[in-house]
Protein backbone atom coordinates (compact mmCIF):
# COMPACT_ATOMS: atom_id res chain seq x y z
CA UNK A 1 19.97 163.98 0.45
CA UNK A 2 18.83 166.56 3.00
CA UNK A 3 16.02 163.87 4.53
CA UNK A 4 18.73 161.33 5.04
CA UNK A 5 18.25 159.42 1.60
CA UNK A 6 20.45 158.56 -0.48
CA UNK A 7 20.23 159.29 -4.42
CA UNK A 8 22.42 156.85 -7.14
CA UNK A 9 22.85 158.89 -10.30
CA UNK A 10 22.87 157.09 -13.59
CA UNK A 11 25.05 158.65 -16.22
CA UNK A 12 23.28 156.69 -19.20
CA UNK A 13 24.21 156.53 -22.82
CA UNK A 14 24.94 160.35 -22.92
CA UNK A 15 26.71 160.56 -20.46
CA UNK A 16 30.56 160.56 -19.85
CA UNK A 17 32.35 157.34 -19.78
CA UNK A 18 35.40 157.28 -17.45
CA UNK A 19 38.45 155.13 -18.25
CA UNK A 20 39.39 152.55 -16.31
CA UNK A 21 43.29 152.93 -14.72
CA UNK A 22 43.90 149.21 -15.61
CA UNK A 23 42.90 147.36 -18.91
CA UNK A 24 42.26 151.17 -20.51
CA UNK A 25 38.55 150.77 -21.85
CA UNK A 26 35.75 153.42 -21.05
CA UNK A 27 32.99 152.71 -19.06
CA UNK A 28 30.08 154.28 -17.16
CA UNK A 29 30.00 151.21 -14.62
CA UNK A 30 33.08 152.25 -12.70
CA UNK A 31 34.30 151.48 -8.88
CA UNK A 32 36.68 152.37 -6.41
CA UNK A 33 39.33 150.64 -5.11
CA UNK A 34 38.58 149.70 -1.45
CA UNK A 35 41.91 148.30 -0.36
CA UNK A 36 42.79 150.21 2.99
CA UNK A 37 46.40 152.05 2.60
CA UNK A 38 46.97 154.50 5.41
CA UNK A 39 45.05 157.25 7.94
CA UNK A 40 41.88 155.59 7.56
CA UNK A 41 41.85 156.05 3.38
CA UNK A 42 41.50 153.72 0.44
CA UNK A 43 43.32 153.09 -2.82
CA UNK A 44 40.31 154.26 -4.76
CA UNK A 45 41.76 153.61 -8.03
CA UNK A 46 39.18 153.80 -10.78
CA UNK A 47 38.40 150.53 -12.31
CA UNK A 48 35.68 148.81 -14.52
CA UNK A 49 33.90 146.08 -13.29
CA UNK A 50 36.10 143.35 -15.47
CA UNK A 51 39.26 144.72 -13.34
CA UNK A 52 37.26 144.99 -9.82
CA UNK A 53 37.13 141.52 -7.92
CA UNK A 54 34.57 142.01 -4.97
CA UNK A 55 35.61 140.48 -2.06
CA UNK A 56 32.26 140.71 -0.03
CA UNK A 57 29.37 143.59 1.23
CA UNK A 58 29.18 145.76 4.16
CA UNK A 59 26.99 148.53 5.39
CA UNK A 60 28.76 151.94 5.02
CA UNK A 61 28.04 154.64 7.38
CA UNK A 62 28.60 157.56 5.34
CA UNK A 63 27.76 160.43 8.47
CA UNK A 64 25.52 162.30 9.53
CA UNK A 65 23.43 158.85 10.74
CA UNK A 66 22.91 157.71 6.74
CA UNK A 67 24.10 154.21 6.26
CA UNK A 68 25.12 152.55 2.72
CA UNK A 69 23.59 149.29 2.60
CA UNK A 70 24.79 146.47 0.55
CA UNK A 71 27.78 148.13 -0.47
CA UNK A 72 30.71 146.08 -2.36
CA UNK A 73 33.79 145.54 -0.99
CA UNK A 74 36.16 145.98 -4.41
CA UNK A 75 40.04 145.90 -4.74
CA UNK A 76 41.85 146.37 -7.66
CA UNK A 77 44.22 144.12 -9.81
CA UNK A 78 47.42 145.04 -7.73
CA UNK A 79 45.94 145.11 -4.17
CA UNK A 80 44.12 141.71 -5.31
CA UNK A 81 47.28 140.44 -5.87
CA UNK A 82 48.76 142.23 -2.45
CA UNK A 83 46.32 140.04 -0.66
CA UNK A 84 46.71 136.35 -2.65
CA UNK A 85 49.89 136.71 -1.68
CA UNK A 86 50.06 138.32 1.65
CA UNK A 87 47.25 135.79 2.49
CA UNK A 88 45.26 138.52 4.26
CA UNK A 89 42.04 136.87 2.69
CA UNK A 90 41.00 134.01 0.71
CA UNK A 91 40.63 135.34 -2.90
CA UNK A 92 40.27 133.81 -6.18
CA UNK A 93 43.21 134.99 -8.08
């Protein structure tokens, strides 16, 4: 927002459920893969929360001085995997 806010928009019941990439079902809780894969970007795959495994939080500066707090740290089912067995962080599996 133009006074350095920052607004979270609720789709609701009427709004437009998005399908997640990995077990298929719709939903309006969605997130981003966050597994880093070149030049600074992310996977972002879309996936539902069943499919996302958070791995931890982090404040995200998202420019112009605004700062995402509390923000998840969420890979998907193949860069979850990528990691149990690359061993680049404890995980779950």
């Amino acid at each position: 927002m133009p006074d350095g806010s920052v607004a979270h928009l609720n789709v609701g019941r009427g709004g437009r459920k998005k399908l997640c990439k990995f077990c298929g079902q719709r939903s309006n809780d969605m997130k981003l893969c966050d597994f880093p894969v070149e030049h600074g970007k992310t996977c972002d795959a879309e996936m539902c929360s069943n499919c996302a495994r958070t791995l931890g939080r982090q404040q995200t500066d998202i420019g112009h001085g605004i700062k995402r707090l509390n923000d998840t740290i969420d890979v998907c089912p193949i860069h979850r995997t990528a990691i149990v067995v690359n061993g680049q962080f404890k995980v779950n599996p």
